[in-house]
C-alpha atoms as a PDB file:
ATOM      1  CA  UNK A   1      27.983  14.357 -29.778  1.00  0.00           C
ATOM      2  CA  UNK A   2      24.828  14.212 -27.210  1.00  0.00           C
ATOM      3  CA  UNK A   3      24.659  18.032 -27.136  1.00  0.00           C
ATOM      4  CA  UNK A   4      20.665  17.489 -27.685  1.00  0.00           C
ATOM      5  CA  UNK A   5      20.405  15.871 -24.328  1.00  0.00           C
ATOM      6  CA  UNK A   6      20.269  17.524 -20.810  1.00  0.00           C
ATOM      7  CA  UNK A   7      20.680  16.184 -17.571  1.00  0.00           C
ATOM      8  CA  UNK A   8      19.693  17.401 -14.283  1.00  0.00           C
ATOM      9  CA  UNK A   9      22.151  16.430 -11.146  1.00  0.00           C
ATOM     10  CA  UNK A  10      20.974  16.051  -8.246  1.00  0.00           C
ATOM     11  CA  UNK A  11      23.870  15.716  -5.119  1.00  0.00           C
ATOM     12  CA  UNK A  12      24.160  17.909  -1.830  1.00  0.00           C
ATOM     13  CA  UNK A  13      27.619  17.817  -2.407  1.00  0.00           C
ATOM     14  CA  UNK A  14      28.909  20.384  -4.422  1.00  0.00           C
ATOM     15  CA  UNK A  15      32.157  19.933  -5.424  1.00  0.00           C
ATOM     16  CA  UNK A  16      30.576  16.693  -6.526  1.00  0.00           C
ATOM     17  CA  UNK A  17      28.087  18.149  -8.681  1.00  0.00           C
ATOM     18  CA  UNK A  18      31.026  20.298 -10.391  1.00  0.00           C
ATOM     19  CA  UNK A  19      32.681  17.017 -10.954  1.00  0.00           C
ATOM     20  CA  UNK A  20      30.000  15.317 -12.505  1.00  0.00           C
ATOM     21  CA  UNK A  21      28.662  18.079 -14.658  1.00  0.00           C
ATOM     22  CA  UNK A  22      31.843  18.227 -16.055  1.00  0.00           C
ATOM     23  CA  UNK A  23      32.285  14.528 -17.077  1.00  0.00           C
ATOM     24  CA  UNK A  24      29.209  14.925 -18.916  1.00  0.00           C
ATOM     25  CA  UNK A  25      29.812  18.233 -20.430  1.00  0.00           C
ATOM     26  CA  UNK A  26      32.859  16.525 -21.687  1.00  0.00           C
ATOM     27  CA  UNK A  27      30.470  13.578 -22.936  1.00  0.00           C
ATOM     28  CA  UNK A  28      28.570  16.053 -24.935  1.00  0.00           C
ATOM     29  CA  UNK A  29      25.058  16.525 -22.453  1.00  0.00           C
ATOM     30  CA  UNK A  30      24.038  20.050 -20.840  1.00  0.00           C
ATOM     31  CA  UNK A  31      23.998  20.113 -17.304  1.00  0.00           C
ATOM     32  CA  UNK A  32      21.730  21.935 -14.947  1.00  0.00           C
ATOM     33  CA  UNK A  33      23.013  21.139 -10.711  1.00  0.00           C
ATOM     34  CA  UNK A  34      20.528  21.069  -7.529  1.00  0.00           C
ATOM     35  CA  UNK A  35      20.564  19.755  -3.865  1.00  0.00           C
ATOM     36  CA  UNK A  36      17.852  17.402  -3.383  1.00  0.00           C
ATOM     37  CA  UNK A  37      14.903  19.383  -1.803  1.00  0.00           C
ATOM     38  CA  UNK A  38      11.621  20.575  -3.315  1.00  0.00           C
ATOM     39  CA  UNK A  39      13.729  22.829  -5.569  1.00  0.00           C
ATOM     40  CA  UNK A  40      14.459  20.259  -7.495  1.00  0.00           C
ATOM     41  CA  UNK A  41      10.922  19.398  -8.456  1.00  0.00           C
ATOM     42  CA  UNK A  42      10.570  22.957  -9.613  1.00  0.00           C
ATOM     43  CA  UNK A  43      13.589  22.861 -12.117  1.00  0.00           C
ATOM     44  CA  UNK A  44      12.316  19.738 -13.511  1.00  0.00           C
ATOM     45  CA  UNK A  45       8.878  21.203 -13.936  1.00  0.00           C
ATOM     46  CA  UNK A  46      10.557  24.291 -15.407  1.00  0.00           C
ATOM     47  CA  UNK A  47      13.327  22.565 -17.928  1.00  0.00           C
ATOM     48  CA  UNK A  48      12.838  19.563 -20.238  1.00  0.00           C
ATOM     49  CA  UNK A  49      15.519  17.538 -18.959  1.00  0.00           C
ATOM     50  CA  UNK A  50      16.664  13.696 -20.806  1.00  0.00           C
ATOM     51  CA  UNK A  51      17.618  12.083 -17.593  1.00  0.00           C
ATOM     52  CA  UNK A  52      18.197  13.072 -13.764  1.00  0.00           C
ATOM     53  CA  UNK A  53      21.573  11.537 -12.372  1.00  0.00           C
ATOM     54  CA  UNK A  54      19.884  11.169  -8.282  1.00  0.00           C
ATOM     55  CA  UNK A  55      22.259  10.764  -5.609  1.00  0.00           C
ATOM     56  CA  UNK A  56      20.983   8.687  -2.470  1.00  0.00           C
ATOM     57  CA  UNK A  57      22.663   9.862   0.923  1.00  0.00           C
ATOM     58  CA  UNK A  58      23.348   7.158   2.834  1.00  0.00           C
ATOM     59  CA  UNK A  59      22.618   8.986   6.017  1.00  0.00           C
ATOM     60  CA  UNK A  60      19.560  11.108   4.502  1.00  0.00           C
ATOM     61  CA  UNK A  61      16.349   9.809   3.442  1.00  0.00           C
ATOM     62  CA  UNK A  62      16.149  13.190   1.068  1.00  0.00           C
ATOM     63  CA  UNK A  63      17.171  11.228  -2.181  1.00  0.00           C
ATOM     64  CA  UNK A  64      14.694   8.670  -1.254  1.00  0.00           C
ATOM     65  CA  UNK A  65      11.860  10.725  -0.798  1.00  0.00           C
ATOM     66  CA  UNK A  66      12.660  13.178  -4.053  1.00  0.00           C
ATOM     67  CA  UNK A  67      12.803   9.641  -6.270  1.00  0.00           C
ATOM     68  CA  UNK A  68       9.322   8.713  -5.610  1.00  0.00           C
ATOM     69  CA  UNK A  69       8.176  12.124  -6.102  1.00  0.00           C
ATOM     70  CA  UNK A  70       9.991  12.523  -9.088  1.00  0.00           C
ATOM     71  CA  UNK A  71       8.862   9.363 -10.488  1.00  0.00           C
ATOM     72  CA  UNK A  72       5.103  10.513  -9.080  1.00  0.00           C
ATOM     73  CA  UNK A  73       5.306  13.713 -11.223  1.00  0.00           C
ATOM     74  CA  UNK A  74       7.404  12.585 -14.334  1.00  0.00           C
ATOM     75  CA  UNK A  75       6.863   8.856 -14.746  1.00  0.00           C
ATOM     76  CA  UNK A  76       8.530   8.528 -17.876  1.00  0.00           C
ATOM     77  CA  UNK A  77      11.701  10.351 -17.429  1.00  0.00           C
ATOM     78  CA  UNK A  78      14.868   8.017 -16.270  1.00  0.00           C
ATOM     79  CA  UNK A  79      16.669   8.531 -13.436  1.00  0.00           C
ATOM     80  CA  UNK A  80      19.996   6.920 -12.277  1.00  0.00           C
ATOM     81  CA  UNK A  81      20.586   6.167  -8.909  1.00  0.00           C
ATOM     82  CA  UNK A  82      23.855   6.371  -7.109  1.00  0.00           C
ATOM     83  CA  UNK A  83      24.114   4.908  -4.220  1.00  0.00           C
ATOM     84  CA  UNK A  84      26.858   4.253  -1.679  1.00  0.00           C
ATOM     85  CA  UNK A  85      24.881   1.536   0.299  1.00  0.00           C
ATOM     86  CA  UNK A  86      25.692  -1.478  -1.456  1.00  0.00           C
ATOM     87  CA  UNK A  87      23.709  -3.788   1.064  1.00  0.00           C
ATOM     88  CA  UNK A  88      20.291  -1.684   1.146  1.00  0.00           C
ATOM     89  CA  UNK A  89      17.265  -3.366   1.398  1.00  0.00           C
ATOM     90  CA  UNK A  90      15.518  -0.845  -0.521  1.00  0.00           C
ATOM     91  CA  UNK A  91      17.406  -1.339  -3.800  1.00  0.00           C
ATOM     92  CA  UNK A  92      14.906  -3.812  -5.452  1.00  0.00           C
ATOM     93  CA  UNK A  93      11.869  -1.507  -4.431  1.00  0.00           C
ATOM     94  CA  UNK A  94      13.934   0.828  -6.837  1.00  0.00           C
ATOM     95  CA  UNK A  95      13.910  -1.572  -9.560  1.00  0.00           C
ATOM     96  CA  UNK A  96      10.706  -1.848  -9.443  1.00  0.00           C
ATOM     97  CA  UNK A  97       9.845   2.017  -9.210  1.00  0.00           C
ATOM     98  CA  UNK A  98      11.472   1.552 -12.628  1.00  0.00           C
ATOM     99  CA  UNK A  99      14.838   3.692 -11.944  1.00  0.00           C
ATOM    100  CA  UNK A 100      16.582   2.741 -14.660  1.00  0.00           C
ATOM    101  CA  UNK A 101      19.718   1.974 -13.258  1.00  0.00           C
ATOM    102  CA  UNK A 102      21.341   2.102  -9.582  1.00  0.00           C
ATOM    103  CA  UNK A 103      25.153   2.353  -9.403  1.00  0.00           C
ATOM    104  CA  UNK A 104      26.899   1.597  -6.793  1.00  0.00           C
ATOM    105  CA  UNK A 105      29.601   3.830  -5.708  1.00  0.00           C
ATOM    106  CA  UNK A 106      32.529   3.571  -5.980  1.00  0.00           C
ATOM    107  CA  UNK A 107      32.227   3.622  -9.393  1.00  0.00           C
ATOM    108  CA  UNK A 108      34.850   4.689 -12.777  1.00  0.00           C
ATOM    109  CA  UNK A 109      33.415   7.834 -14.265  1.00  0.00           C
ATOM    110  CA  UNK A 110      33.574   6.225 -17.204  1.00  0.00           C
ATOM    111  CA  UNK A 111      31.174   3.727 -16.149  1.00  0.00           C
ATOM    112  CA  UNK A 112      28.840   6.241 -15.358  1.00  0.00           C
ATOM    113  CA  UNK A 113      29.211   8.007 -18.713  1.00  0.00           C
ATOM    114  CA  UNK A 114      28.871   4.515 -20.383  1.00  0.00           C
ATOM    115  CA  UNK A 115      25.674   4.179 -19.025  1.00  0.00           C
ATOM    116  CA  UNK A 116      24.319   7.647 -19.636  1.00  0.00           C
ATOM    117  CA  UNK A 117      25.256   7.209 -23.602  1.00  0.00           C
ATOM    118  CA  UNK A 118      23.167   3.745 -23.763  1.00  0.00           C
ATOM    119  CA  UNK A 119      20.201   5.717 -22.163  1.00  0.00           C
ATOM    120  CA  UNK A 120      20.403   8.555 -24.236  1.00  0.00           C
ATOM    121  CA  UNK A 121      21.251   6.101 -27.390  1.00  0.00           C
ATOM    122  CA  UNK A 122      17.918   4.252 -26.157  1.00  0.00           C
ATOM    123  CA  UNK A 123      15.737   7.459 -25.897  1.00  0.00           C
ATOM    124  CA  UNK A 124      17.310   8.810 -29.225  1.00  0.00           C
ATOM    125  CA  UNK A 125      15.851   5.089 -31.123  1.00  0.00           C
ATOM    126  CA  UNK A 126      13.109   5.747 -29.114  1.00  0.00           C
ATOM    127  CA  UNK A 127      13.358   1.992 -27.442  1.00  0.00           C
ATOM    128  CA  UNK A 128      13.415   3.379 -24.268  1.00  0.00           C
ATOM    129  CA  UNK A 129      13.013   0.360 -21.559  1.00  0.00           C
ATOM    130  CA  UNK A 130      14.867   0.313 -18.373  1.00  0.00           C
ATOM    131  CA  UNK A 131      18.727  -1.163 -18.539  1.00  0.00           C
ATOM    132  CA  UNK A 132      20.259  -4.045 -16.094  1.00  0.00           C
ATOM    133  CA  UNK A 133      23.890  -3.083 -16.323  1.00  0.00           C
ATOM    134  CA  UNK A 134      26.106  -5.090 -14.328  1.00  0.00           C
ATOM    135  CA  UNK A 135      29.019  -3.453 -12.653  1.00  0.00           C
END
């Protein structure tokens, strides 16, 4: 059980959010749920949270713009990108922003999961490096 670890969602879709928050509450993680906006910077200064799950809009440049200042403000902390734009040129700036990992929707939810244990697995051995998981 990962009941230790919290993760903050960030999507501006809600039923979405619900969705996800309860894959990983079924995975064993707490779950906090914003829309990307400033907001979000203020519940990650206000909560210690594992790992953000980030959402990239593929007709908003708000999950853009909340990455780099999340990763201005909490350079450690890893952060999975989803992204529905599988032929973005901005996807290897990402990389090397250090998100950890960018998957591509559509994706299984139990990919997703998957790739949330190895991070938290990582953090818990405290060997936290970024992951390359292939889809």
């Amino acid at each position: 059980m990962n009941n230790n670890f919290s993760i903050l969602i960030i999507e501006d879709h809600v039923p979405l959010q619900q969705t996800f928050a309860q894959i990983f509450r079924r995975g064993g993680y707490k779950t906090v749920s914003c829309i990307p906006d400033l907001n979000a910077l203020t519940t990650l200064g206000q909560n210690p949270f594992d790992l953000v799950v980030l959402d990239l809009h593929q007709y908003s440049d708000h999950g853009l713009s909340l990455f780099f200042k999340i990763k201005k403000s909490f350079p450690l902390l890893p952060i999975i990108l989803l992204s529905a734009n599988s032929e973005s040129d901005i996807i290897p700036d990402f990389e090397d922003e250090k998100a950890w990992m960018i998957i591509q929707k559509p994706f299984e939810p139990g990919f997703l999961l998957k790739s949330i244990h190895a991070i938290t697995s990582a953090i818990s051995k405290r060997e936290a490096q970024p992951l390359i998981v292939a889809c």
